[in-house]
C-alpha atoms as a PDB file:
ATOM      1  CA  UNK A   1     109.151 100.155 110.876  1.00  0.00           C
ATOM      2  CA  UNK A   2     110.407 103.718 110.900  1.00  0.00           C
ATOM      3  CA  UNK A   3     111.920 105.873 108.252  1.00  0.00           C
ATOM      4  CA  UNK A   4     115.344 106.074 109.951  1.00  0.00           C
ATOM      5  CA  UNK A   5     114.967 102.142 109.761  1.00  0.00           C
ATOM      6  CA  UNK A   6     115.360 101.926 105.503  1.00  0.00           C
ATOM      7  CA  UNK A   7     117.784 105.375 105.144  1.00  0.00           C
ATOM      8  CA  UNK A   8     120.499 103.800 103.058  1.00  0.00           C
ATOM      9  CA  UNK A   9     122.917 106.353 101.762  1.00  0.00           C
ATOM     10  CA  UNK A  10     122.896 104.607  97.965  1.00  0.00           C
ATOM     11  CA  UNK A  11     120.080 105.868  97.603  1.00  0.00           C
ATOM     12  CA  UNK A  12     120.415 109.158  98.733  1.00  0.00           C
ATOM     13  CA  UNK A  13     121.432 112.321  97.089  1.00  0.00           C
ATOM     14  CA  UNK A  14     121.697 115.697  98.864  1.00  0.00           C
ATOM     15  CA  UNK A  15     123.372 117.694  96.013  1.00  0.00           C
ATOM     16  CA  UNK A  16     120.545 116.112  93.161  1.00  0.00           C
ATOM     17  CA  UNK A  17     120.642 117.940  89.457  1.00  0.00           C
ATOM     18  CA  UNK A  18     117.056 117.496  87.753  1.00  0.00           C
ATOM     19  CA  UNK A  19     115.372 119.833  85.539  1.00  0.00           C
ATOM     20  CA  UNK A  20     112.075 118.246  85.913  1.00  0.00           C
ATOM     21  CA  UNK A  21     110.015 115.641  88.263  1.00  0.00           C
ATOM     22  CA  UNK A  22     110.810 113.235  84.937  1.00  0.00           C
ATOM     23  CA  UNK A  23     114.726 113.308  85.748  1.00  0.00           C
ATOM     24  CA  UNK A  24     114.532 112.850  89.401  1.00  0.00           C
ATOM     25  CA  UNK A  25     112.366 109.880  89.398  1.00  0.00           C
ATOM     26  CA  UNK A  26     114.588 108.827  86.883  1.00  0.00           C
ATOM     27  CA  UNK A  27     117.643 109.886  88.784  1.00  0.00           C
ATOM     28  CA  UNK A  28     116.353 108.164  91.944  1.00  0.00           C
ATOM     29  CA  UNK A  29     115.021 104.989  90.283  1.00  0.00           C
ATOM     30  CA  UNK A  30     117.955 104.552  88.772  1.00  0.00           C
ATOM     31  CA  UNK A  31     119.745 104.665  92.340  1.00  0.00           C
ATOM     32  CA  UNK A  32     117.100 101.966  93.662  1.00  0.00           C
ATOM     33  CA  UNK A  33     118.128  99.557  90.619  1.00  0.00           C
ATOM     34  CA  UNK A  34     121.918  99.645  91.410  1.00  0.00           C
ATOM     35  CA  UNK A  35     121.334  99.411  95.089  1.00  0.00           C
ATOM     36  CA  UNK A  36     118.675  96.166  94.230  1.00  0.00           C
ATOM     37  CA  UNK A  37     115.772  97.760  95.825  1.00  0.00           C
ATOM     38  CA  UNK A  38     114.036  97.341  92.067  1.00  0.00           C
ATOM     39  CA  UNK A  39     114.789  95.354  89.532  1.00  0.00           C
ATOM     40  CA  UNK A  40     113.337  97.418  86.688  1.00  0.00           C
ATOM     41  CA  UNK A  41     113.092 100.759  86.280  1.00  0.00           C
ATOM     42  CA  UNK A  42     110.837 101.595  83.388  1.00  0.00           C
ATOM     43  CA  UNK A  43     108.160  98.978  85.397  1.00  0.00           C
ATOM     44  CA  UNK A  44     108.669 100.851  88.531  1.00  0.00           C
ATOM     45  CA  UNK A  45     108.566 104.476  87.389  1.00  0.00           C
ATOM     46  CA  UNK A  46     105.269 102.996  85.046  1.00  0.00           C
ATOM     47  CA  UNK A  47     103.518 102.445  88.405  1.00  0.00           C
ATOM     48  CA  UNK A  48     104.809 105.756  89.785  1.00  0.00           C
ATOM     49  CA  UNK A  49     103.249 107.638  87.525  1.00  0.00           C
ATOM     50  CA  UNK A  50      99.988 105.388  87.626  1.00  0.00           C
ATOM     51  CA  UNK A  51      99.421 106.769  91.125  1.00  0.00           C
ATOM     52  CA  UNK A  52     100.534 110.054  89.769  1.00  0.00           C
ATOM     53  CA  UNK A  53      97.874 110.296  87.943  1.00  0.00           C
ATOM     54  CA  UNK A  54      95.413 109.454  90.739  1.00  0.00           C
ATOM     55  CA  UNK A  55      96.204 112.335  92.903  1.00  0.00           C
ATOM     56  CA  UNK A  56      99.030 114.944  93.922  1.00  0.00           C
ATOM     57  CA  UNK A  57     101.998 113.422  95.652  1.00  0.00           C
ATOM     58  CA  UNK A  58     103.104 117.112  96.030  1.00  0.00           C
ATOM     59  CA  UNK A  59     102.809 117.666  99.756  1.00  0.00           C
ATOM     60  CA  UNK A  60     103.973 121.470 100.127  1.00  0.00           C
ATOM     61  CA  UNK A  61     106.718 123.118 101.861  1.00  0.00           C
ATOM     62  CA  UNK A  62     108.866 122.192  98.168  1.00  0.00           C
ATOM     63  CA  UNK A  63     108.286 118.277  99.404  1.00  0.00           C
ATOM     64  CA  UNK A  64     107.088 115.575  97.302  1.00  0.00           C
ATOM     65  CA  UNK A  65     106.137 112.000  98.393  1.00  0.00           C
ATOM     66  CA  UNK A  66     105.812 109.732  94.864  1.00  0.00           C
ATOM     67  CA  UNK A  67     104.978 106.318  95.597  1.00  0.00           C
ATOM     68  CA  UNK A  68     103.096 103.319  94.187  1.00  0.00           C
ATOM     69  CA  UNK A  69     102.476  99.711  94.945  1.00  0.00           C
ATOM     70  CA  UNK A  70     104.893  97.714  92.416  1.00  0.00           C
ATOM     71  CA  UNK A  71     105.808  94.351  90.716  1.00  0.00           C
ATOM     72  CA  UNK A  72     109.121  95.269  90.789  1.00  0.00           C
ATOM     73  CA  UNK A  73     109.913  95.975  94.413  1.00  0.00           C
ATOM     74  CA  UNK A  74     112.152  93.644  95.722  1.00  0.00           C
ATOM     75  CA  UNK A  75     112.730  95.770  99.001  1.00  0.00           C
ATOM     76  CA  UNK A  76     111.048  98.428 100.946  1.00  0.00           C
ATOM     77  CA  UNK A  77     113.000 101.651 100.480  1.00  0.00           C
ATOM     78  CA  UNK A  78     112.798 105.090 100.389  1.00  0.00           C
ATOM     79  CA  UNK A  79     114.615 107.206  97.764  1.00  0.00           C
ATOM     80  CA  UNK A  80     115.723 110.562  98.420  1.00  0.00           C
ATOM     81  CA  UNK A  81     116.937 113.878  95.972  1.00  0.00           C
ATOM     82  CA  UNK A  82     117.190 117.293  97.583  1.00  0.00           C
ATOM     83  CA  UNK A  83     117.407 119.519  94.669  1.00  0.00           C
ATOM     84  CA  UNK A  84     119.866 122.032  93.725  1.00  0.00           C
ATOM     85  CA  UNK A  85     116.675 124.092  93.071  1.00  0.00           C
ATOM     86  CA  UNK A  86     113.068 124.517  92.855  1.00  0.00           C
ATOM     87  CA  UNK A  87     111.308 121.924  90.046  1.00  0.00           C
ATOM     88  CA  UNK A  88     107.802 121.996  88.772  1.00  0.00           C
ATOM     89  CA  UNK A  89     105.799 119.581  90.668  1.00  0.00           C
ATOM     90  CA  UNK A  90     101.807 119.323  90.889  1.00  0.00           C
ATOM     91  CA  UNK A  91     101.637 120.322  94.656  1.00  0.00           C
ATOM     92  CA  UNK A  92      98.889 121.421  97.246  1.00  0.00           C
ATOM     93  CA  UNK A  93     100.177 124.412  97.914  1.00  0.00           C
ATOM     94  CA  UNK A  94     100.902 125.701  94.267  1.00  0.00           C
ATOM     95  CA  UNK A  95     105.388 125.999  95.226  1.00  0.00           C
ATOM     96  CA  UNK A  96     107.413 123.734  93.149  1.00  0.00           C
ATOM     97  CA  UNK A  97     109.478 120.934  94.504  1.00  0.00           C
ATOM     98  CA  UNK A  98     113.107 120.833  96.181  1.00  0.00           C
ATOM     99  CA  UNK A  99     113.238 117.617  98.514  1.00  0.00           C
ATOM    100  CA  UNK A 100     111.481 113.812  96.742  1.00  0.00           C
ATOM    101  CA  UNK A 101     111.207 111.412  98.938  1.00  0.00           C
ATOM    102  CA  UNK A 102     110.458 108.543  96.721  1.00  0.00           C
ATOM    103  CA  UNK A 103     108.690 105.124  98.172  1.00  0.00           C
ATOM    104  CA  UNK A 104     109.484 101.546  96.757  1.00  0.00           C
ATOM    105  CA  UNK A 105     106.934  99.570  97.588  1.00  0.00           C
ATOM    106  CA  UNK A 106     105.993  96.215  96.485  1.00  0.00           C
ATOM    107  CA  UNK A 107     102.445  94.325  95.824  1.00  0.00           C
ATOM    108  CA  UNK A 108     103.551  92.162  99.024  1.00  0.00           C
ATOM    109  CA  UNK A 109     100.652  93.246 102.002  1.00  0.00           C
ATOM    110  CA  UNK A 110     103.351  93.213 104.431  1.00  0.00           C
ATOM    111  CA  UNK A 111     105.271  95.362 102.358  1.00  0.00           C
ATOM    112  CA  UNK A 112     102.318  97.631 102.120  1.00  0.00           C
ATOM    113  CA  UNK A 113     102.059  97.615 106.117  1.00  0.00           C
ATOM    114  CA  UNK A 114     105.606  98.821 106.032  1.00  0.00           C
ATOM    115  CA  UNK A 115     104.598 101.429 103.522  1.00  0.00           C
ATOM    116  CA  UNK A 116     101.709 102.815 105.924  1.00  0.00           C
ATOM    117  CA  UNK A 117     103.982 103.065 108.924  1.00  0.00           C
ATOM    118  CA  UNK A 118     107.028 104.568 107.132  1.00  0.00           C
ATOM    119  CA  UNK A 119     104.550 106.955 105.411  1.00  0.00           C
ATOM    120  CA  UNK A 120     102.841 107.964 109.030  1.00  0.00           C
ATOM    121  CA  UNK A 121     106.532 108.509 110.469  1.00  0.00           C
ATOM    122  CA  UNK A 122     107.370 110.555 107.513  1.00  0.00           C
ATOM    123  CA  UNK A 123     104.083 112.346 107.808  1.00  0.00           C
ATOM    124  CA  UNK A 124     104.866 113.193 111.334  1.00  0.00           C
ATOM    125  CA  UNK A 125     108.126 114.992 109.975  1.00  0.00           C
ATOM    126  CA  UNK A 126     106.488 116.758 107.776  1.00  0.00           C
ATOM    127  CA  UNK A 127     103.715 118.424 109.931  1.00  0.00           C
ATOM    128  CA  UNK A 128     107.182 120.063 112.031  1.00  0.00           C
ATOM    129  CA  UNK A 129     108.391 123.075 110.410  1.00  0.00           C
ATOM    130  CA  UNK A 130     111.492 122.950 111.752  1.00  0.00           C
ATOM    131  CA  UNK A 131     112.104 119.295 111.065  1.00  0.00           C
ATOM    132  CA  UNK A 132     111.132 120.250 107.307  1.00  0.00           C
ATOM    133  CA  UNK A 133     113.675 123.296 106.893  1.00  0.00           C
ATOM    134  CA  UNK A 134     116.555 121.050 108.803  1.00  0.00           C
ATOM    135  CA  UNK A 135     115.801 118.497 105.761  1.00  0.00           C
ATOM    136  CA  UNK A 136     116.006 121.053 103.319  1.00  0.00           C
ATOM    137  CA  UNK A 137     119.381 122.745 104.633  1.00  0.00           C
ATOM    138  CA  UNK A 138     120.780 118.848 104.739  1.00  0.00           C
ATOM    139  CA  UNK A 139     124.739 118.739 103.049  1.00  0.00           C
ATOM    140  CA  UNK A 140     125.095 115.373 104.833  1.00  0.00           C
ATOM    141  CA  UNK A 141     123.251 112.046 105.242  1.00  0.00           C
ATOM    142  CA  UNK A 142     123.963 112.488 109.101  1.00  0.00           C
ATOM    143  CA  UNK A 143     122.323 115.615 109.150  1.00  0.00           C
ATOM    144  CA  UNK A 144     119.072 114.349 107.321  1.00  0.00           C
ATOM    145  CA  UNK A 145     119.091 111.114 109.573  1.00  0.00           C
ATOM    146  CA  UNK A 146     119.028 113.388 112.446  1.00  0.00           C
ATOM    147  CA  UNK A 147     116.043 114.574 111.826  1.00  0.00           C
ATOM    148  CA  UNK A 148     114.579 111.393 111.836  1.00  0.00           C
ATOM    149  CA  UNK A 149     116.327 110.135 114.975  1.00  0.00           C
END
């Protein structure tokens, strides 16, 4: 499984207003629910911000990768927000946060396999600057899928 495999535009949003990493995992859980990758919200962002807790999911480069194994995951997906600016986010390299790419994942172990790969392919992205600053200049779903193509 690859991330260009589970990019559903429902659950995308390129032109995402937050204040706060609060409101976008709000905003994007929210987007999960009505799409029926989750079927609660308050249980799923719960478990978000257990794993939270146990270590940065700020990556660098303004990207964030919250994720967390949950109950109420009823199918692998990844949530995305590109900012309209820079939030507050715990990161590695001490810059705040303009792209979330948010992981639904469920208890399930071969939803958890799908996790590993789609975080690996995701990883891979990451690592390319390039690949990073095409992602943050997205204004279209096409252009952000491209990079993963």
């Amino acid at each position: 499984m690859q991330v260009l495999d589970v990019l559903d535009e429902r659950i995308i949003d390129l032109h995402a207003h937050a204040e706060n990493k609060e409101e976008v995992l709000t905003l994007l859980a929210n987007r999960l629910k009505e799409a029926g990758y989750i079927d609660d919200v308050e249980g799923f962002k719960k478990d978000i911000y257990l794993r939270e807790s146990e270590g940065t999911t700020g990556i660098g480069n303004y990207i964030a990768i919250p994720h967390g194994k949950s109950d109420s995951v009823t199918q692998v997906g990844i949530a995305i927000a590109k900012l309209d600016h820079e939030i507050e986010w715990e990161t590695l390299d001490g810059k705040g946060v303009k792209l979330v790419f948010l992981f639904a994942v469920s208890n399930n172990h071969e939803y958890a396999r799908n996790h590993m790969l789609l975080l690996a392919d995701i990883a891979r992205k990451l690592g390319n600057d390039e690949a990073v600053e095409k992602m943050l200049s997205a204004e279209t779903i096409e252009d952000l899928k491209s990079v993963f193509a």
